[in-house]
PDB file of N, CA and C in Angstrom:
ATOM      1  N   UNK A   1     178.979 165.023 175.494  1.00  0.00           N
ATOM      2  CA  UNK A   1     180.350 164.945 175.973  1.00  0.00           C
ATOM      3  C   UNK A   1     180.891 163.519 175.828  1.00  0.00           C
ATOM      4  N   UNK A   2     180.302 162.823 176.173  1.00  0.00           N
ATOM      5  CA  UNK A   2     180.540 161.077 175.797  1.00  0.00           C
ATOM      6  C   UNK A   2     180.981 160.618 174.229  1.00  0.00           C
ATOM      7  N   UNK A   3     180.169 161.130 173.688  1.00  0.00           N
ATOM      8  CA  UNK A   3     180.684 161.310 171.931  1.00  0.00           C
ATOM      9  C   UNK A   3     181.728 161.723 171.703  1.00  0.00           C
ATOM     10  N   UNK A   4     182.194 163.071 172.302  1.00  0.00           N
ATOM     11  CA  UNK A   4     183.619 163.254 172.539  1.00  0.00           C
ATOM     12  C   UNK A   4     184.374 162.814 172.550  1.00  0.00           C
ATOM     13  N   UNK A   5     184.210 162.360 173.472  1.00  0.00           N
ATOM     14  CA  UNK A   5     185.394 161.548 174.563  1.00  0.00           C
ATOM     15  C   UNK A   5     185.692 159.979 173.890  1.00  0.00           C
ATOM     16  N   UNK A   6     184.317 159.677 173.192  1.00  0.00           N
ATOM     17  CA  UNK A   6     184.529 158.379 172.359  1.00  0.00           C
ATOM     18  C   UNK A   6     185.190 158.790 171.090  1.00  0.00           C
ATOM     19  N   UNK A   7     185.299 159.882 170.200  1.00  0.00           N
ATOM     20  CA  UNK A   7     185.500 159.971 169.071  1.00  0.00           C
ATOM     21  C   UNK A   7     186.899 160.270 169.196  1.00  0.00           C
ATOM     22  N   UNK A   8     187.589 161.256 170.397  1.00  0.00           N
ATOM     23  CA  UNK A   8     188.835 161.669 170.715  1.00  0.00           C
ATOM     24  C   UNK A   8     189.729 160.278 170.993  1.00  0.00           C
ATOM     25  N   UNK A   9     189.119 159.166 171.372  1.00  0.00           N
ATOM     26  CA  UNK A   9     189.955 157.892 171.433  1.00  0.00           C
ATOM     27  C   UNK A   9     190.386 157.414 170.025  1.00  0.00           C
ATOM     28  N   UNK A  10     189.803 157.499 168.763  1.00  0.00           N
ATOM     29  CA  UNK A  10     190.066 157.230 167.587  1.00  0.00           C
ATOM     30  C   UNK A  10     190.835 158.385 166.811  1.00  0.00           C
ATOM     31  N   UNK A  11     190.883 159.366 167.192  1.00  0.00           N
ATOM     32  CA  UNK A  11     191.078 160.468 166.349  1.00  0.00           C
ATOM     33  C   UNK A  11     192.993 160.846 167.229  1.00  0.00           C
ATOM     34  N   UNK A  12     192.714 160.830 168.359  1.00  0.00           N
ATOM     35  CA  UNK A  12     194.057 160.973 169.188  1.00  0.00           C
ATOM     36  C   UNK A  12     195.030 159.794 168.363  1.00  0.00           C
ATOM     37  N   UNK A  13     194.656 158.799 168.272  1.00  0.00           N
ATOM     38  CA  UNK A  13     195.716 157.381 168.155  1.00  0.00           C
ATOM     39  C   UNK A  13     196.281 157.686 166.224  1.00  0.00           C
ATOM     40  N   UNK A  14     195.352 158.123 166.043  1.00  0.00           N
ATOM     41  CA  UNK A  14     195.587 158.520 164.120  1.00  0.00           C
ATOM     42  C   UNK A  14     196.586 159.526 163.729  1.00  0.00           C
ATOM     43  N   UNK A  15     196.389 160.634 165.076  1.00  0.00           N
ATOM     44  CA  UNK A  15     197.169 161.938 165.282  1.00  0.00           C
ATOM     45  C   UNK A  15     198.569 161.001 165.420  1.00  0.00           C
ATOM     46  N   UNK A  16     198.852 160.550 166.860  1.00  0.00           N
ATOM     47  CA  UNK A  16     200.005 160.057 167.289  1.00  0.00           C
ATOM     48  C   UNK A  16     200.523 159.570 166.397  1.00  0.00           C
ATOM     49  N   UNK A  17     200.175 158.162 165.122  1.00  0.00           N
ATOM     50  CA  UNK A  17     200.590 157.427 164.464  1.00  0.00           C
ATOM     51  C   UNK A  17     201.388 158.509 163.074  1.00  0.00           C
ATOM     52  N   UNK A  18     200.647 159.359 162.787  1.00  0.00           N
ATOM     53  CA  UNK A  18     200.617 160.050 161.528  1.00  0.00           C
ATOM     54  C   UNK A  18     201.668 160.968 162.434  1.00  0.00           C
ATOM     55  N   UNK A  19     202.432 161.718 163.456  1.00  0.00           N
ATOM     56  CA  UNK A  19     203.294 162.187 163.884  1.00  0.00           C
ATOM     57  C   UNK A  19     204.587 161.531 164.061  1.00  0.00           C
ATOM     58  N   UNK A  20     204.203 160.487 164.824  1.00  0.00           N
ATOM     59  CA  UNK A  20     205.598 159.118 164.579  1.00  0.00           C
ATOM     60  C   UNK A  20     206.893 159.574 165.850  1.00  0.00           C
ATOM     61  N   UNK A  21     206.539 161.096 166.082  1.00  0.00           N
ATOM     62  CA  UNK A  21     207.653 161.402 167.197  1.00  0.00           C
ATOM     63  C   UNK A  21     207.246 161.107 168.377  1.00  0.00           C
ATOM     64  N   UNK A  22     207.939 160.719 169.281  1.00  0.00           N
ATOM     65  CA  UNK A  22     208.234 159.963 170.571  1.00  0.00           C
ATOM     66  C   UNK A  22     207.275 161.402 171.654  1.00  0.00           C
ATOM     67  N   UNK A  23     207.759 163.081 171.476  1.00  0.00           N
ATOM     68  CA  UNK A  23     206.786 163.776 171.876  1.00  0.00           C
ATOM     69  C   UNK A  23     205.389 163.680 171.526  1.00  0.00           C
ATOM     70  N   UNK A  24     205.552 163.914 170.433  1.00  0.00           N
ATOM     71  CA  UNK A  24     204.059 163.735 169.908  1.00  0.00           C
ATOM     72  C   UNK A  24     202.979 162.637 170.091  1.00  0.00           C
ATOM     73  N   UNK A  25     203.527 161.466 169.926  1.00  0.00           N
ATOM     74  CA  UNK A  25     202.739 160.171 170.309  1.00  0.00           C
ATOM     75  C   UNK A  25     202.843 160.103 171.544  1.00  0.00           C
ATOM     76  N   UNK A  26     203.137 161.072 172.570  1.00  0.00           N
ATOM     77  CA  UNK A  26     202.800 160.647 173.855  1.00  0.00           C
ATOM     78  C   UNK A  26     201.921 161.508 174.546  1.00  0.00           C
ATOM     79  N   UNK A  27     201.963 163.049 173.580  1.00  0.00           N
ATOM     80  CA  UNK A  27     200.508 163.815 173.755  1.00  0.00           C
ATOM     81  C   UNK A  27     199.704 163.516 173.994  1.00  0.00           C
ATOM     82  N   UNK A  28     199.565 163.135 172.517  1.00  0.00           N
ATOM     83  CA  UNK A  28     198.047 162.324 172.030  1.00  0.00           C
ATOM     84  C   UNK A  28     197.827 161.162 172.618  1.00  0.00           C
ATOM     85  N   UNK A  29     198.607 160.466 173.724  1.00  0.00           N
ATOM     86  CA  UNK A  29     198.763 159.322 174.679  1.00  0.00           C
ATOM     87  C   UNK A  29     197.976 159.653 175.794  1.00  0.00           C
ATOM     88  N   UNK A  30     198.515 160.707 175.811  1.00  0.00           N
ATOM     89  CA  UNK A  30     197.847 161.614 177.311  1.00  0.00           C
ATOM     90  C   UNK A  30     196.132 161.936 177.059  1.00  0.00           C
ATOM     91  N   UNK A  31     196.052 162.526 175.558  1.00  0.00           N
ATOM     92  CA  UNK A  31     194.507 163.102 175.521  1.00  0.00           C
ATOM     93  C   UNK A  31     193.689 162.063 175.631  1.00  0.00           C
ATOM     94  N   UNK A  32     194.511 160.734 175.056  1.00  0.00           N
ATOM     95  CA  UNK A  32     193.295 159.267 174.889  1.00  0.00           C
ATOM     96  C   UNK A  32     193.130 158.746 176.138  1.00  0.00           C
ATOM     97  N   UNK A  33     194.092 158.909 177.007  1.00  0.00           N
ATOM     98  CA  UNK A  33     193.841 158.503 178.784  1.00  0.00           C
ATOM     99  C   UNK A  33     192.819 159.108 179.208  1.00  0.00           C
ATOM    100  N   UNK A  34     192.779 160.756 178.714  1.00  0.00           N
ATOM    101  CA  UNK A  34     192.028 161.157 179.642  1.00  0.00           C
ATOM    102  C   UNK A  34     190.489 161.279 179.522  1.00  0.00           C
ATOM    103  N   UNK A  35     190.433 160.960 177.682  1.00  0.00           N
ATOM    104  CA  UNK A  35     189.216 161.050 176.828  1.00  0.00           C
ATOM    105  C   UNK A  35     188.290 159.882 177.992  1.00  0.00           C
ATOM    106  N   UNK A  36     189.282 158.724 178.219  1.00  0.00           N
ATOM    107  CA  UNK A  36     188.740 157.424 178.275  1.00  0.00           C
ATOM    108  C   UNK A  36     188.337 157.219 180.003  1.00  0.00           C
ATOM    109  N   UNK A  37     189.373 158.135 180.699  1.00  0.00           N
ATOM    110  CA  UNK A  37     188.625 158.575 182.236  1.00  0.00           C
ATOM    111  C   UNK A  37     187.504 159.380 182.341  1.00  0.00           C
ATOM    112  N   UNK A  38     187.718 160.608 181.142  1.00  0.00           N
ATOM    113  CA  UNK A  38     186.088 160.897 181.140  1.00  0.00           C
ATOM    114  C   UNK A  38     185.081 160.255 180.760  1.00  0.00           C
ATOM    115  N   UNK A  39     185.437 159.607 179.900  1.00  0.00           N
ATOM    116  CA  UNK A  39     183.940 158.520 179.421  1.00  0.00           C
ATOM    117  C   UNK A  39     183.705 157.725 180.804  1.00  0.00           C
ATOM    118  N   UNK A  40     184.841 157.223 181.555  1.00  0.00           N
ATOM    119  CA  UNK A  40     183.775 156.000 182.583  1.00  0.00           C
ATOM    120  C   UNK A  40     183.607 157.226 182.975  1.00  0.00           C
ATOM    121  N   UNK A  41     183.933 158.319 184.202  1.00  0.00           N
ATOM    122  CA  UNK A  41     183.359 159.499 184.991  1.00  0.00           C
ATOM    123  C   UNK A  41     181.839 159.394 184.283  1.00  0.00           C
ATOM    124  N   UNK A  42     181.975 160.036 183.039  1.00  0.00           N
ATOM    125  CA  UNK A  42     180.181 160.201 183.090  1.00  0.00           C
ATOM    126  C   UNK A  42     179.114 159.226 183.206  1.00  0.00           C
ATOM    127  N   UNK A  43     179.955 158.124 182.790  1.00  0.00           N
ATOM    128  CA  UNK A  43     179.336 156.859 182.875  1.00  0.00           C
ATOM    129  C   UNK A  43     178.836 156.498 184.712  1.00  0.00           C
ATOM    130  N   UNK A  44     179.225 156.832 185.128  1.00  0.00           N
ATOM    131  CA  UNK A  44     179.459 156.972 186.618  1.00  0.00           C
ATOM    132  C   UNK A  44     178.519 158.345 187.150  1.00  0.00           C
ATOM    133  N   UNK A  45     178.607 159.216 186.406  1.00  0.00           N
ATOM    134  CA  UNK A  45     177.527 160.155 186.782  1.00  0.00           C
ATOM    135  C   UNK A  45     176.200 160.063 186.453  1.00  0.00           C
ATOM    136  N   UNK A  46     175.987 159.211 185.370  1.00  0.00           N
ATOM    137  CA  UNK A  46     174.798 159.062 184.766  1.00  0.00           C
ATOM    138  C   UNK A  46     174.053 157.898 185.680  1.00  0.00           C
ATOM    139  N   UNK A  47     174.968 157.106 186.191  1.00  0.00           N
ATOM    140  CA  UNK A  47     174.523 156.185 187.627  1.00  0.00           C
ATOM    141  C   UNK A  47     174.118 157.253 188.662  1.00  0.00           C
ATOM    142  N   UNK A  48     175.082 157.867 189.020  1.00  0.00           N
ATOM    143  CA  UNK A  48     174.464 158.401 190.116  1.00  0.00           C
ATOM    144  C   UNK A  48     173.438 159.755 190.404  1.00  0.00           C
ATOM    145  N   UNK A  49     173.383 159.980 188.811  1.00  0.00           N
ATOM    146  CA  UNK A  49     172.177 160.539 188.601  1.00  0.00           C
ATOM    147  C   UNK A  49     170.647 160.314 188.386  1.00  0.00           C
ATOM    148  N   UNK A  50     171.032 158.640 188.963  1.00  0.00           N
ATOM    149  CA  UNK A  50     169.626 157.609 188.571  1.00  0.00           C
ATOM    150  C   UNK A  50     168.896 158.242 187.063  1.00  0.00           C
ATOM    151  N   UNK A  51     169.666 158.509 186.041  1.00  0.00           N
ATOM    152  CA  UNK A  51     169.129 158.594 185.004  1.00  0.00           C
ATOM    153  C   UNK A  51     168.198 157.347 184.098  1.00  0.00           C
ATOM    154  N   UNK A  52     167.594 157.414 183.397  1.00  0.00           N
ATOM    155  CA  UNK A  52     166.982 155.993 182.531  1.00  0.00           C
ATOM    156  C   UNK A  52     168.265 155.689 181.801  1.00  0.00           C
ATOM    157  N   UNK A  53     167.616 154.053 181.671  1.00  0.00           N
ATOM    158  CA  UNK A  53     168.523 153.292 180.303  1.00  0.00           C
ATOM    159  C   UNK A  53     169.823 153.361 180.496  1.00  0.00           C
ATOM    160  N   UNK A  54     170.650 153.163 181.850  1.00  0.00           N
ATOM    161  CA  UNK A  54     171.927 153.033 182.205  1.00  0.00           C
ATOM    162  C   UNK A  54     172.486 151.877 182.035  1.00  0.00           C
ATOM    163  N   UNK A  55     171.431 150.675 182.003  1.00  0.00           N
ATOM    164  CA  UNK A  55     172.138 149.184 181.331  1.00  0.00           C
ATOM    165  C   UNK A  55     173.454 149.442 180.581  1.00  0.00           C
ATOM    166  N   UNK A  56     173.302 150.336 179.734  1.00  0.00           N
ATOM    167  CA  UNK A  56     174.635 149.688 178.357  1.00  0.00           C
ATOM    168  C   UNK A  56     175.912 149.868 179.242  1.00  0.00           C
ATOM    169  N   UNK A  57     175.625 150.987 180.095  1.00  0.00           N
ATOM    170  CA  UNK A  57     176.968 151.488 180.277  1.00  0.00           C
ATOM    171  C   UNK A  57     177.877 150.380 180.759  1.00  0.00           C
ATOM    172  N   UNK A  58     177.223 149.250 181.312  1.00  0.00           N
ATOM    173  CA  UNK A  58     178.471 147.929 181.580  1.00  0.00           C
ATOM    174  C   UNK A  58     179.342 147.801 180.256  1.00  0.00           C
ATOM    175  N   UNK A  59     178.597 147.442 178.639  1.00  0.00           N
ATOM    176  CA  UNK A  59     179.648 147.752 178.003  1.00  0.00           C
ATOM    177  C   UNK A  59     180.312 148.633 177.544  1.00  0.00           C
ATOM    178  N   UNK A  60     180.378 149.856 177.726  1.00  0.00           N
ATOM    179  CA  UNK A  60     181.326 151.028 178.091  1.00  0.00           C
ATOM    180  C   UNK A  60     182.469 150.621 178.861  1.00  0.00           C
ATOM    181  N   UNK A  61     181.967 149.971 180.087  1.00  0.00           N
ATOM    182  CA  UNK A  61     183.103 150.245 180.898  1.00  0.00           C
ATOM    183  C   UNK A  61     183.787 148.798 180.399  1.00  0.00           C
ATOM    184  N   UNK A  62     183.052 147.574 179.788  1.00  0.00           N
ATOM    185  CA  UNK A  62     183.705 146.817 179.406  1.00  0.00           C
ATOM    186  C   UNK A  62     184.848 147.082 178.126  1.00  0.00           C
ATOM    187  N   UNK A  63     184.789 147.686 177.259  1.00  0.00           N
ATOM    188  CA  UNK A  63     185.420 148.137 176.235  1.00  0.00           C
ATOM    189  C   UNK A  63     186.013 149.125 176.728  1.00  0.00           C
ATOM    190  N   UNK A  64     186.312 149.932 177.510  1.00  0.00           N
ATOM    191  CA  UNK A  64     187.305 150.760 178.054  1.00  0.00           C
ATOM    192  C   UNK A  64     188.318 149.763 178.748  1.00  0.00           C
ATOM    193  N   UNK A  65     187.756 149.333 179.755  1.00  0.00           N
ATOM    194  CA  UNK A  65     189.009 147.460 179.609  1.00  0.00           C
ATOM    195  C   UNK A  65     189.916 147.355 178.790  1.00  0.00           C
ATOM    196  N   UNK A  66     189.077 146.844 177.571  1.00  0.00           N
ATOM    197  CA  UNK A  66     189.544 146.257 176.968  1.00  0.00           C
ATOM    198  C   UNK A  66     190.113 147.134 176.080  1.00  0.00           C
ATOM    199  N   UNK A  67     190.189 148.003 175.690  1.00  0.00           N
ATOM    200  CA  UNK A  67     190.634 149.973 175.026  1.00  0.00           C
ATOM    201  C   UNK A  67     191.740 149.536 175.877  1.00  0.00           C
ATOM    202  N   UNK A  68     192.013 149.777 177.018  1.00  0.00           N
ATOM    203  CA  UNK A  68     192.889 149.983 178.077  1.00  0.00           C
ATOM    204  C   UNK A  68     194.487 148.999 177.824  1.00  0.00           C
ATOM    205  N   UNK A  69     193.636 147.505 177.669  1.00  0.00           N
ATOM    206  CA  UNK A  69     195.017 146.798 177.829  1.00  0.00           C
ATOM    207  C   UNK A  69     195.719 146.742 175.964  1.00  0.00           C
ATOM    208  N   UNK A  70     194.779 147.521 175.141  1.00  0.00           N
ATOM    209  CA  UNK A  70     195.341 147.781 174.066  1.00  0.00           C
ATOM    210  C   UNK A  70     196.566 148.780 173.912  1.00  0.00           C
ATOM    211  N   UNK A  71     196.064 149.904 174.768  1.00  0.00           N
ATOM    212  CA  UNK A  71     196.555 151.097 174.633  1.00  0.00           C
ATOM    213  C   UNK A  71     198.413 150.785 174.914  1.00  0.00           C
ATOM    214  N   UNK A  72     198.106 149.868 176.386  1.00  0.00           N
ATOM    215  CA  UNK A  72     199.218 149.585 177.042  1.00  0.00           C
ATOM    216  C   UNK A  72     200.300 149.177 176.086  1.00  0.00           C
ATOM    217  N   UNK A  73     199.993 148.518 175.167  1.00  0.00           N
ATOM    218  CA  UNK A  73     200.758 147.569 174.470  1.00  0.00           C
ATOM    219  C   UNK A  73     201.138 149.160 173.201  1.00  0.00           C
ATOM    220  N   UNK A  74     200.392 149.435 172.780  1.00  0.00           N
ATOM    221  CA  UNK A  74     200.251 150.611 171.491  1.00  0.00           C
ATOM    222  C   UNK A  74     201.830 151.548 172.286  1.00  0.00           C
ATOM    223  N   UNK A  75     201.465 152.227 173.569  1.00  0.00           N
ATOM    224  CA  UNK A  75     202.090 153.194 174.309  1.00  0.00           C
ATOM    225  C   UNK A  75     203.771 152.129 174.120  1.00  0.00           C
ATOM    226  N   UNK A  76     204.029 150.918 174.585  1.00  0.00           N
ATOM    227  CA  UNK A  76     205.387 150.522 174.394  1.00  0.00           C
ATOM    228  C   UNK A  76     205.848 150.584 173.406  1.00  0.00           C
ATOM    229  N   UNK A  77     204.845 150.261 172.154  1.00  0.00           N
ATOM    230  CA  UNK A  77     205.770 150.430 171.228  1.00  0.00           C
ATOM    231  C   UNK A  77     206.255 152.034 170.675  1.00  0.00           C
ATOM    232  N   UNK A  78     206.445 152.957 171.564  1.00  0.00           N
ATOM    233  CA  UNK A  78     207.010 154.186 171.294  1.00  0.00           C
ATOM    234  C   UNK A  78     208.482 154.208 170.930  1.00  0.00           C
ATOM    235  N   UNK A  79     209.431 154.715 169.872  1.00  0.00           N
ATOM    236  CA  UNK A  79     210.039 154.870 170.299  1.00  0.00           C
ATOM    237  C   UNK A  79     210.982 155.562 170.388  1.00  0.00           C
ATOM    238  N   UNK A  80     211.426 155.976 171.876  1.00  0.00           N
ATOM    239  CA  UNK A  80     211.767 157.313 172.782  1.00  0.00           C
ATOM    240  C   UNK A  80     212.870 158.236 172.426  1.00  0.00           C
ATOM    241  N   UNK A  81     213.524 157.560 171.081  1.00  0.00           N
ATOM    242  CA  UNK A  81     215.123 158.448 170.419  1.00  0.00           C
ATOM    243  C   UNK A  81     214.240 158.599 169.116  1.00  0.00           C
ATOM    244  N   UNK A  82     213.397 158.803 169.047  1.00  0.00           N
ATOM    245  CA  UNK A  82     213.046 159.597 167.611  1.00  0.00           C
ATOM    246  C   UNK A  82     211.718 160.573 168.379  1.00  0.00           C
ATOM    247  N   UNK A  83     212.616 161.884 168.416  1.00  0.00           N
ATOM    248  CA  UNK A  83     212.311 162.746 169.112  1.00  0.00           C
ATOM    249  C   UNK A  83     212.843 163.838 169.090  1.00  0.00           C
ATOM    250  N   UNK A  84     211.484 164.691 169.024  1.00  0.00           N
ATOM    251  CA  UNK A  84     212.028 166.488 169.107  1.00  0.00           C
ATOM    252  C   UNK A  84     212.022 166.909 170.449  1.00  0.00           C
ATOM    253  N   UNK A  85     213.439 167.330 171.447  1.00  0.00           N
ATOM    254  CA  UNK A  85     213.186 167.850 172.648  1.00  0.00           C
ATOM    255  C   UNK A  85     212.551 168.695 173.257  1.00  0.00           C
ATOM    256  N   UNK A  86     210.829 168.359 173.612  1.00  0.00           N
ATOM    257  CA  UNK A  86     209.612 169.073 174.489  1.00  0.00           C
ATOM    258  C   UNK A  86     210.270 170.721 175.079  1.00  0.00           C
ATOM    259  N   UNK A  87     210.184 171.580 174.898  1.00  0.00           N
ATOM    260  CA  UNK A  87     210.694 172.619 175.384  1.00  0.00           C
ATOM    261  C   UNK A  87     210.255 172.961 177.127  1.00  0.00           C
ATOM    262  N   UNK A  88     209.190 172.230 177.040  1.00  0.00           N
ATOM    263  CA  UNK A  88     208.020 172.386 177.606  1.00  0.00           C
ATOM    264  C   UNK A  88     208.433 171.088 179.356  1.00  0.00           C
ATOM    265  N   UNK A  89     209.215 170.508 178.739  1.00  0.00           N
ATOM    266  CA  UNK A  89     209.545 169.204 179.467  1.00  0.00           C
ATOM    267  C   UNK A  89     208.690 168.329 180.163  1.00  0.00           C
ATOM    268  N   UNK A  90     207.704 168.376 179.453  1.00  0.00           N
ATOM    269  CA  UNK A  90     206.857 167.494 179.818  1.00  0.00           C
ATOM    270  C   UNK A  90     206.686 165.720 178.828  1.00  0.00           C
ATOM    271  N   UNK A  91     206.977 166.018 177.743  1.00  0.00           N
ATOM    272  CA  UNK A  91     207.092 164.471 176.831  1.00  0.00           C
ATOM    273  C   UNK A  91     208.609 164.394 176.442  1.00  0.00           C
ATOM    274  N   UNK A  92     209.414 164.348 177.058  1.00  0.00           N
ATOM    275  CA  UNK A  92     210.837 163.477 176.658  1.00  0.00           C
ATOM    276  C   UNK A  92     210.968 162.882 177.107  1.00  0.00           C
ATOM    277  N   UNK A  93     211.854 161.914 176.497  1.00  0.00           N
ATOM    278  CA  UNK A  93     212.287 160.194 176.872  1.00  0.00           C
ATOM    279  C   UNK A  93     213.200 160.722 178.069  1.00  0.00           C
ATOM    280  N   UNK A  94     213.080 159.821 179.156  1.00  0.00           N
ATOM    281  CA  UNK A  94     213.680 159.824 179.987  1.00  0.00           C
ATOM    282  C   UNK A  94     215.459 159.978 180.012  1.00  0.00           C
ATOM    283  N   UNK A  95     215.509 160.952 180.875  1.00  0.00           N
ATOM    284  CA  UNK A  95     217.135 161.639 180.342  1.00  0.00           C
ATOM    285  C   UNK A  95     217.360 162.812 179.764  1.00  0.00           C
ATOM    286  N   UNK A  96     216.228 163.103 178.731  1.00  0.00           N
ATOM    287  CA  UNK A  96     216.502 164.474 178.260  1.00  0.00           C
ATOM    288  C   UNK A  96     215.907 165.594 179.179  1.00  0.00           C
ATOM    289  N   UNK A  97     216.832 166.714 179.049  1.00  0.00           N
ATOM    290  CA  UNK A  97     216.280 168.117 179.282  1.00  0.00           C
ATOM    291  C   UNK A  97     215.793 168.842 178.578  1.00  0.00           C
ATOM    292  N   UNK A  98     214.865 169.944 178.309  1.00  0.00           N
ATOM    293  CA  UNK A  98     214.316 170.355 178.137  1.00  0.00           C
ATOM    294  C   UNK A  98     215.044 171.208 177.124  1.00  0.00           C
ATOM    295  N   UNK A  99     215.576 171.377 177.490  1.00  0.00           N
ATOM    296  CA  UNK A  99     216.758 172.522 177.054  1.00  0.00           C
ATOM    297  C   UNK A  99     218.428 172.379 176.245  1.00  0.00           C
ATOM    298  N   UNK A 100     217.634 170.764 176.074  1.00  0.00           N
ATOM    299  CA  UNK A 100     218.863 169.833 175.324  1.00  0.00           C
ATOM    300  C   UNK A 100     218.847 169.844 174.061  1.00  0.00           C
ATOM    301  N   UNK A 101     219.846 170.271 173.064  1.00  0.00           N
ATOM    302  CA  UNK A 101     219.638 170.266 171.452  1.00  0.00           C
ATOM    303  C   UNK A 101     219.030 169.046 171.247  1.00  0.00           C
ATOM    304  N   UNK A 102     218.665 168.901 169.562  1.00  0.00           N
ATOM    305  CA  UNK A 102     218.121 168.092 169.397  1.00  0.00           C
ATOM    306  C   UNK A 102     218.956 167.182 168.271  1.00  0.00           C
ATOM    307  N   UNK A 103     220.797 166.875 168.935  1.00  0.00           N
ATOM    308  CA  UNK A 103     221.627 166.269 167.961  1.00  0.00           C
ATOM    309  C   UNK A 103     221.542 164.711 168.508  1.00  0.00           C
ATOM    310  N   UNK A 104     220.931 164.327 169.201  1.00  0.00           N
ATOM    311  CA  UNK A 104     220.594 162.930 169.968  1.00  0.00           C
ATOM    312  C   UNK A 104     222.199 162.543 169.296  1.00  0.00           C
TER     313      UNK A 104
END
């Protein structure tokens, strides 16, 4: 599951980029957040599962850090008028409805 969750951080950001829409890159925004909360979680379970060979996981959680204050910067540069209106209303730029054409 960790492999996952590590490979879905590279593979989500390629998706978003290669989509370019303001919905779309904020999907795949969402799956890499959550890829990257599951990686520390297990990282965190594997502690408290007193499993062997838990050393590395400091750099896990160090490179999720540092993953982290990348992302931040990646996520601003969205941007929010080049966009298909979410039907769904969950990824539109703030202001739109759901149910709003898409003549911006």
């Amino acid at each position: 599951m960790m492999l996952e969750d590590a490979a879905l951080l590279t593979v989500k950001v390629s998706g978003a980029e290669a989509g370019d829409l303001y919905d779309i890159r904020m999907e795949n925004a969402t799956l890499i957040r959550k890829a990257a909360r599951d990686l520390s979680s297990h990282c965190h379970t594997l502690e408290m599962y007193s499993f062997n060979d838990t050393h590395y996981l400091v750099l896990i959680r160090e490179a999720i850090e540092v993953y982290k204050l990348l992302f931040r910067e990646w996520v601003k540069s969205f941007d929010p008028w080049n966009y298909v209106a979410d039907d769904w209303g969950l990824f539109n730029p703030p202001g739109i409805h759901p149910d709003q054409q898409d003549d911006k």
